[in-house]
Protein backbone atom coordinates (compact mmCIF):
# COMPACT_ATOMS: atom_id res chain seq x y z
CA UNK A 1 -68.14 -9.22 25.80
CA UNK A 2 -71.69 -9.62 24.65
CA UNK A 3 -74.42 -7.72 27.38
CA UNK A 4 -78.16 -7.74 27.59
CA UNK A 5 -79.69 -4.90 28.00
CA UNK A 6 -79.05 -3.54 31.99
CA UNK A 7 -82.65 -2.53 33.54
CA UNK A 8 -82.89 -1.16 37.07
CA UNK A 9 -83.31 -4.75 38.30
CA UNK A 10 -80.60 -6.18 36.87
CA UNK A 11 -78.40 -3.58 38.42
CA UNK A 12 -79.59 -3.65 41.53
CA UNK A 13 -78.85 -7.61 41.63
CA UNK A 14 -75.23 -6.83 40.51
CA UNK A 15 -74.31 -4.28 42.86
CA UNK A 16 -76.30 -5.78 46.45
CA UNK A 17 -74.49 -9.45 45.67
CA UNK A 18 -71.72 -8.49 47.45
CA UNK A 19 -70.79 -9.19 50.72
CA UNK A 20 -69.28 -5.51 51.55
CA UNK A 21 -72.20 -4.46 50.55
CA UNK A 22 -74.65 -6.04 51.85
CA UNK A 23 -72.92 -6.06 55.22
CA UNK A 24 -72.92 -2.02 54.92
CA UNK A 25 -76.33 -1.53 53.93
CA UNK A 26 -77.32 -3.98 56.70
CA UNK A 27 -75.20 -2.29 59.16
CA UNK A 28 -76.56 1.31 58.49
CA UNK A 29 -80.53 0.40 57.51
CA UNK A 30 -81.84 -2.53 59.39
CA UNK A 31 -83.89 -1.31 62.58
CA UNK A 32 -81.99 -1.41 65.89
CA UNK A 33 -83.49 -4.46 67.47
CA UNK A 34 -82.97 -6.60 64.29
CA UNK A 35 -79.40 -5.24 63.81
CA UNK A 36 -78.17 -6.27 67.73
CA UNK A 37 -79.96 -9.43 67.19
CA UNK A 38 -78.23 -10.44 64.04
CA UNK A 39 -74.54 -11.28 63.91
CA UNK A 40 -72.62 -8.88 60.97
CA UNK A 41 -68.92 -10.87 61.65
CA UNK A 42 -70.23 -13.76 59.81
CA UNK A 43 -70.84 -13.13 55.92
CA UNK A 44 -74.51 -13.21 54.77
CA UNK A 45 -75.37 -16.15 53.08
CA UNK A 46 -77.81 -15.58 49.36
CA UNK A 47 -80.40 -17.78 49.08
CA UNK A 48 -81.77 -19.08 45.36
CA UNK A 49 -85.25 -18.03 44.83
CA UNK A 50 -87.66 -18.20 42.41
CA UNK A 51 -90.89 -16.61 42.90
CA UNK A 52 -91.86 -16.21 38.86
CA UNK A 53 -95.57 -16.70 38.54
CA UNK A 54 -96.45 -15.99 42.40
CA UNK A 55 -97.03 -11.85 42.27
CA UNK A 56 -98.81 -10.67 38.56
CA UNK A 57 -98.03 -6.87 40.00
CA UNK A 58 -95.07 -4.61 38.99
CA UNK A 59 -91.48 -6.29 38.01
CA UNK A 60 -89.05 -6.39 41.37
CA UNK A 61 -85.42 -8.25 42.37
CA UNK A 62 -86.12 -10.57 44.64
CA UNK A 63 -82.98 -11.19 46.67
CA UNK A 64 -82.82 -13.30 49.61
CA UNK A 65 -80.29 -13.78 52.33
CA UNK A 66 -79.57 -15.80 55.19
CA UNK A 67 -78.32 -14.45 58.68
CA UNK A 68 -77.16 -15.60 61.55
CA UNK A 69 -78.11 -14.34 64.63
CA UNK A 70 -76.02 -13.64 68.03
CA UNK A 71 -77.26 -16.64 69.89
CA UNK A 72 -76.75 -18.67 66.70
CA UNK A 73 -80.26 -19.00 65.56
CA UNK A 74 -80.89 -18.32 61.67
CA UNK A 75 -82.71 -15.61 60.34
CA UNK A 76 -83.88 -14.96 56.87
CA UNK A 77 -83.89 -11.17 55.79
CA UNK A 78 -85.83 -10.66 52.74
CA UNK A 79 -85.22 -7.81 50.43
CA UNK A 80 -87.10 -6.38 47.83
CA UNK A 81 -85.91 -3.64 45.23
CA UNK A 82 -88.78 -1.60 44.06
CA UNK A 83 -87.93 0.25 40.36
CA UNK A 84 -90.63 1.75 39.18
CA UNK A 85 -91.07 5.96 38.87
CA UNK A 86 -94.04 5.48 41.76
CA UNK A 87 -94.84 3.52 44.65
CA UNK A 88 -96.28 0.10 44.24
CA UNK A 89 -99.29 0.01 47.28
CA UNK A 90 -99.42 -3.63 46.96
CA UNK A 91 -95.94 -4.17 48.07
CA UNK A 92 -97.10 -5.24 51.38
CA UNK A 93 -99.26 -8.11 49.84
CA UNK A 94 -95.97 -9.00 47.71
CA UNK A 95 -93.99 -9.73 50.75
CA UNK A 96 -96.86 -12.32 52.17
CA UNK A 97 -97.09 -14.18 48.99
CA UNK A 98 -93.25 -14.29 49.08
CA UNK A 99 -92.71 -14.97 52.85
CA UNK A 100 -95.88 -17.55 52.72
CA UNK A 101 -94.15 -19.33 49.85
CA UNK A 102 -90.82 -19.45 51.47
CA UNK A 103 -92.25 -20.65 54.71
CA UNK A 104 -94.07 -23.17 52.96
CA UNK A 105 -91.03 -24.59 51.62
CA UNK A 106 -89.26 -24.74 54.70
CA UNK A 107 -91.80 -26.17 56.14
CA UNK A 108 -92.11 -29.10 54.05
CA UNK A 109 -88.54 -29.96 53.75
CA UNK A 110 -87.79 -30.34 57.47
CA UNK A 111 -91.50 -30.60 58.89
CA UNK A 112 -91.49 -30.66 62.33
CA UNK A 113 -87.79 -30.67 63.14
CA UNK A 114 -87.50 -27.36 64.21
CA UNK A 115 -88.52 -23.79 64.42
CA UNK A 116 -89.51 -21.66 61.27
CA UNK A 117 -87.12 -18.83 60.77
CA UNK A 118 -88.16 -15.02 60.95
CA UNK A 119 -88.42 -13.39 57.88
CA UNK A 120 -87.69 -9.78 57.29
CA UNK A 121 -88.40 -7.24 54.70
CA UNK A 122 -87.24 -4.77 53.39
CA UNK A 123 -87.96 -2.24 50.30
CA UNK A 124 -85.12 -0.40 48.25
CA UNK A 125 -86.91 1.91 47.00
CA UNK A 126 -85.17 4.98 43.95
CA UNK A 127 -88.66 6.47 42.32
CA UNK A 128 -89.50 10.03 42.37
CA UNK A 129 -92.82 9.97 43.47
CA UNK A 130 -93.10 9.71 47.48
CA UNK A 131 -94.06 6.19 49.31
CA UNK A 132 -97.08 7.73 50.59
CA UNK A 133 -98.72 4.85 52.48
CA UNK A 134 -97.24 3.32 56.00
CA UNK A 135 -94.59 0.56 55.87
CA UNK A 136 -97.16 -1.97 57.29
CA UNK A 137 -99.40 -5.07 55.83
CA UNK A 138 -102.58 -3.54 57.54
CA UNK A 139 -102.50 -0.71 55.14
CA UNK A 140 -104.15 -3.41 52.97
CA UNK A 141 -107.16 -4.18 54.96
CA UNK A 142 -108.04 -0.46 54.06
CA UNK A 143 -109.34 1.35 57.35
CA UNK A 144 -108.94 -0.81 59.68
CA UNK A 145 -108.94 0.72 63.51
CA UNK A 146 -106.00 0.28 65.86
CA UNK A 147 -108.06 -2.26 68.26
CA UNK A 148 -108.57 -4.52 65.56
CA UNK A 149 -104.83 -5.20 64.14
CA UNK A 150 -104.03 -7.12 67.44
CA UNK A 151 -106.87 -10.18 66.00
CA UNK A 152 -105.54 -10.02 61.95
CA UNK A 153 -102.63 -11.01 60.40
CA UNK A 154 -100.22 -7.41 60.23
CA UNK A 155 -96.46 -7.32 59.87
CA UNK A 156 -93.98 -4.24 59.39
CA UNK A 157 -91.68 -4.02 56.42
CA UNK A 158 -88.40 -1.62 56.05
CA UNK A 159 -88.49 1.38 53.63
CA UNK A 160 -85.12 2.38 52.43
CA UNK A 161 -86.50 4.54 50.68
CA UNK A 162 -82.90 6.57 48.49
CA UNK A 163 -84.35 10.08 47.89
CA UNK A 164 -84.33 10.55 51.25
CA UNK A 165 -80.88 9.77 51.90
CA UNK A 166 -78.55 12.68 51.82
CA UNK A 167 -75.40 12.80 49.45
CA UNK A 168 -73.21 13.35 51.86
CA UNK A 169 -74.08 10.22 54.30
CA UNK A 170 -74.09 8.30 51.05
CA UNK A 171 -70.76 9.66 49.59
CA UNK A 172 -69.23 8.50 52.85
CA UNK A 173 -69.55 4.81 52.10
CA UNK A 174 -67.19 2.52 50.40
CA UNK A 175 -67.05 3.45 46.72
CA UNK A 176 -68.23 0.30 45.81
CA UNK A 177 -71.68 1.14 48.17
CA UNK A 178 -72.35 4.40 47.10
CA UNK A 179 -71.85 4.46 43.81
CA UNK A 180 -74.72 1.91 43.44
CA UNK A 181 -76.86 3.99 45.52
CA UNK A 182 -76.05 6.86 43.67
CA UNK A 183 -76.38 5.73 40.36
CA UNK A 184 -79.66 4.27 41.32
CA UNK A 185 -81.14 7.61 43.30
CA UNK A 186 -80.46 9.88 40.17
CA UNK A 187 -81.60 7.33 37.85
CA UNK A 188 -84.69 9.04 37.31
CA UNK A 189 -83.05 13.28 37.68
CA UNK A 190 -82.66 15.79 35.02
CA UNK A 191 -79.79 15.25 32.73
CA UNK A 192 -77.74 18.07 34.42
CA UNK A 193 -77.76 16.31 37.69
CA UNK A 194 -77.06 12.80 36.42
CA UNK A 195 -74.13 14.14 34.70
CA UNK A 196 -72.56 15.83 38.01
CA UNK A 197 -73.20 12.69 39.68
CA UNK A 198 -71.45 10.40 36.79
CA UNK A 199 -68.73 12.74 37.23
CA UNK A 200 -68.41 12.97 40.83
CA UNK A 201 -68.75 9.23 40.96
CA UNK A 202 -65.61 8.94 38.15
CA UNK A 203 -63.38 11.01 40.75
CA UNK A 204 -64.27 8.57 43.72
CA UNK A 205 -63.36 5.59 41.57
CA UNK A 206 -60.52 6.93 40.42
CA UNK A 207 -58.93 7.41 43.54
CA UNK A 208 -60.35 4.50 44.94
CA UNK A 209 -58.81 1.55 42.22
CA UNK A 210 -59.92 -1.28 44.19
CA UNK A 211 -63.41 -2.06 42.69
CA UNK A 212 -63.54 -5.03 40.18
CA UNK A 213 -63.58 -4.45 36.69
CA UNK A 214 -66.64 -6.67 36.19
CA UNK A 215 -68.76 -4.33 38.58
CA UNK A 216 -67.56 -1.23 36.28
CA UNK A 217 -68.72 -2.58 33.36
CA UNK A 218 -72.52 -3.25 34.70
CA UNK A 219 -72.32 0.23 36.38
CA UNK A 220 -70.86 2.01 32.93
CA UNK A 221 -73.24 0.04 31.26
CA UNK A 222 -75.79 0.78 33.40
CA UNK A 223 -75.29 4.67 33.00
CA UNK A 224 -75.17 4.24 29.62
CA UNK A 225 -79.07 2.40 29.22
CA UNK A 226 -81.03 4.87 32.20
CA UNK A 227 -79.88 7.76 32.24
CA UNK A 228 -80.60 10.33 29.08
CA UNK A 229 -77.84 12.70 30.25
CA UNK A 230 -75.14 10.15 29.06
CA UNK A 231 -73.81 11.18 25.21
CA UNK A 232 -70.81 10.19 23.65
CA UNK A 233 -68.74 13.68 25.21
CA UNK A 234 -69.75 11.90 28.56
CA UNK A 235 -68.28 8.23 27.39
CA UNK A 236 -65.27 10.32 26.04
CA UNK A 237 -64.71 11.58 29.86
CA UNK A 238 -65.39 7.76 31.40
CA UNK A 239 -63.35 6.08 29.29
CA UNK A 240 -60.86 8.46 29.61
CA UNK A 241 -61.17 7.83 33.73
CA UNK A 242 -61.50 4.43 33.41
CA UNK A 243 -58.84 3.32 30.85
CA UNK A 244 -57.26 0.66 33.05
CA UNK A 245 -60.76 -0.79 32.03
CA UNK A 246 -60.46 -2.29 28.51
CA UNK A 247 -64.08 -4.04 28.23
CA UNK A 248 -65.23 -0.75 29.85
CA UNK A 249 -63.31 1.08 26.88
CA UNK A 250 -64.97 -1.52 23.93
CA UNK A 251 -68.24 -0.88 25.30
CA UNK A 252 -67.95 2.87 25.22
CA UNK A 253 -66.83 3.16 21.80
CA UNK A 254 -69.54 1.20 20.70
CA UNK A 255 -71.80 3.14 22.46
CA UNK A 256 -70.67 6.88 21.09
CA UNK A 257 -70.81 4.57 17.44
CA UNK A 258 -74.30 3.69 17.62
CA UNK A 259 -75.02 7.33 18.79
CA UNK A 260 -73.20 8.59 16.00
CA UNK A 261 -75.19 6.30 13.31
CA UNK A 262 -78.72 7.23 15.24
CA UNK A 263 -77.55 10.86 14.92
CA UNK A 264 -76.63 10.27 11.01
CA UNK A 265 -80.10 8.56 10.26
CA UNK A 266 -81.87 10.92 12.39
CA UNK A 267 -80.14 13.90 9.99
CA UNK A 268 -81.05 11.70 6.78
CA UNK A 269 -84.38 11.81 7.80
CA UNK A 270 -84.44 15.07 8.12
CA UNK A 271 -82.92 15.64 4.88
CA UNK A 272 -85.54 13.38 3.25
CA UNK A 273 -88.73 15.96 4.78
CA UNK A 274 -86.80 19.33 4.03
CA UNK A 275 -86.32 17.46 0.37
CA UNK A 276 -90.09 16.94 -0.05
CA UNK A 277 -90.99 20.40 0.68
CA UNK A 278 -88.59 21.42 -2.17
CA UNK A 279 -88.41 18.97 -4.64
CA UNK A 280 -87.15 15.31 -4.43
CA UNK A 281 -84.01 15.08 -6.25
CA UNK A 282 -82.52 18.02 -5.24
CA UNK A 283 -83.93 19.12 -2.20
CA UNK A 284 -83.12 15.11 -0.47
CA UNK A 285 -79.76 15.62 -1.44
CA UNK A 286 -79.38 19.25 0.19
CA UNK A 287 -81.11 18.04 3.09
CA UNK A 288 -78.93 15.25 3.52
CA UNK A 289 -76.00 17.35 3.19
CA UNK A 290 -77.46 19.95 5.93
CA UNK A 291 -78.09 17.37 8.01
CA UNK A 292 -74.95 15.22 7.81
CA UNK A 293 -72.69 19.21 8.18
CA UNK A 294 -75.34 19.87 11.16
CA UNK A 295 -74.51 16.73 13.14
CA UNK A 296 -70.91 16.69 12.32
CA UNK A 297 -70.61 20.14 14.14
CA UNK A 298 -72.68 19.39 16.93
CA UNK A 299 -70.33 16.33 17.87
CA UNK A 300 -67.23 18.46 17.31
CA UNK A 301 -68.38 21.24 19.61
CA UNK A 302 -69.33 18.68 22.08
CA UNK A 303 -65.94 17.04 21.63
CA UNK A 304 -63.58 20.62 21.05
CA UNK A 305 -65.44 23.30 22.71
CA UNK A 306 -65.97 26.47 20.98
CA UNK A 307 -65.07 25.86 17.42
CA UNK A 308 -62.44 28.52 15.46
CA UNK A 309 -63.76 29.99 12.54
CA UNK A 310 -61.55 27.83 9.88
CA UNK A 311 -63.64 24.77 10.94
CA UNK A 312 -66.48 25.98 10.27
CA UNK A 313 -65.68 27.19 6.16
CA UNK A 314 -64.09 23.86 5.81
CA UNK A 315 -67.07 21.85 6.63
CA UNK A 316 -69.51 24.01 5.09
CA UNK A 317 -67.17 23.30 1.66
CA UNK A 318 -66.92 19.92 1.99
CA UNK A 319 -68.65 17.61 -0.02
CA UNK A 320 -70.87 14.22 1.32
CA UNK A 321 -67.89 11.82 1.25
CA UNK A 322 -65.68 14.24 3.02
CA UNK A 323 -68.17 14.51 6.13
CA UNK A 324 -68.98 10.77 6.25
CA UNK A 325 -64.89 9.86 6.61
CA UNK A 326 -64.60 13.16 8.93
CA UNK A 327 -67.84 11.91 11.06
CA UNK A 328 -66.14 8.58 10.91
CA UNK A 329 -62.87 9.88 12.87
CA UNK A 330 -64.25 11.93 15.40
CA UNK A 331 -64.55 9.00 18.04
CA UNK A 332 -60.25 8.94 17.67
CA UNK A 333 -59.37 12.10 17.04
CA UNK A 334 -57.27 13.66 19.60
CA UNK A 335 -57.95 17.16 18.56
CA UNK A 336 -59.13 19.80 15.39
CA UNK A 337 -55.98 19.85 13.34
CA UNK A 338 -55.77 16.06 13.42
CA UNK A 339 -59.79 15.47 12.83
CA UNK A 340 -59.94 17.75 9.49
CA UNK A 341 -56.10 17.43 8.99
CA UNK A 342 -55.36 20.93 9.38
């Protein structure tokens, strides 16, 4: 299966187009008075939208749904996935372009038929920095006093806002749930954390067996594109988890392949400095040798653990074409003596 490139958005669209999940994340995150006046039995409807062109400020996933409410009215609930590494402070002015447009369309198509439905909004919201501005649309009118909100325009929108959402309440969700919200709350963490949570995320999944292959791939994938702590030792342990997965499995091995090659050039190059510094001819060749043995041991350790002595005088000894084919087989090796033929 061919992929484009998975960005925070494109996740987020993925995992939130879901009924189970939307009904959860509803259930747990909408305020009170919106939650008892909505009706959660009855499966939310998505809504096409296309706002391209209306908002010239930061990318976001607009994603719109339909609910109905307990004495059968509609209501639209709006919700807006904010990516970046800080807080957008013109979010509230995104929402009225978006909620102006959708009114407007509304509007025109049944006139004056009926009543125009309430529109609510909310912000997902994964970046490290803190939202540090109140979840309100008179934050834009700068300082504005309390006596004059009643006579201009002003609206509240929800922050979800992930970093502030323990683990544990998290963890308790269906797997499908929280391992979106987890992959998306460590997307920006140090590699040691993101690999815990890959890991921790595996063991849920495992025992779980009942989320869609199609979701796995965009969340593998996903892992794969955002967060730096993911290496082909990592892919080794997912696909390992995972093997009922087969595109899963094909994407993996393609992944720890093009890490391998970038690891290869990346020793070339090195090769090719360390050679200018002692003379071209033979110094590229002995650099390219040192860094083709250097790389080749790093991915074994990373694969074997610890590596016995007997390795390490057998790749030292070996000669270019020898590491290439032993670089080559370390994706399918099951273990030392079968790698290097021991």
């Amino acid at each position: 299966m061919q992929l484009a490139p998975q960005d925070h958005d494109g996740f987020f669209k993925v995992w939130i187009d879901d009924n189970g999940t939307l009904r959860i994340l509803l259930q747990h995150w909408l305020p009170a008075p919106l939650y008892q006046a909505v009706d959660l039995t009855v499966d939310p409807e998505v809504l096409k939208v296309n706002y391209a062109g209306l908002y010239h400020g930061p990318s976001c996933a607009d994603f719109l749904i339909r609910l109905k409410s307990t004495d059968g009215m509609p209501l639209h609930v709006y919700v807006l996935f904010e990516h970046k590494s800080h807080f957008d402070r013109n979010t509230p002015m995104q929402f009225l372009i978006y909620q102006g447009e959708e009114l407007r369309a509304i509007f025109t198509q049944q006139g004056e038929k009926g009543p125009l439905p309430a529109i609510f909004c909310m912000v997902v919201y994964h970046g490290p920095e803190q939202w540090s501005m109140p979840s309100f649309f008179h934050t834009m009118y700068g300082n504005i006093s309390a006596e004059l909100r009643s006579y201009v325009l002003d609206f509240p929108y929800q922050l979800l806002n992930l970093q502030q959402i323990p683990d544990q309440e998290i963890l308790q969700l269906p797997v499908r749930t929280s391992s979106g919200l987890m992959a998306l709350k460590y997307a920006f963490s140090p590699e040691s954390q993101q690999r815990e949570i890959i890991l921790l995320t595996l063991d849920q999944i495992a025992a779980d067996r009942v989320i869609s292959s199609s979701y796995l791939l965009q969340l593998v994938r996903y892992w794969m594109e955002k967060y730096t702590g993911f290496d082909p030792q990592l892919a080794d342990r997912v696909a390992t988890k995972l093997h009922h997965s087969a595109e899963v499995e094909t994407m993996l091995s393609n992944f720890a392949q093009t890490y391998l090659d970038k690891g290869r050039q990346e020793g070339e190059q090195k090769g090719r400095q360390e050679g200018e510094q002692k003379g071209r001819q033979e110094g590229e060749q002995k650099g390219r040798q040192e860094g083709r043995i250097s790389l080749l041991l790093h991915l074994t350790q990373r694969r074997f653990g610890t590596l016995p002595t007997w390795t390490l005088e057998k790749v030292i000894g070996a000669d270019s074409a020898q590491i290439d084919l032993w670089s080559d087989r370390i994706l399918d090796a099951r273990s030392l003596e079968e790698l290097f033929n021991h």
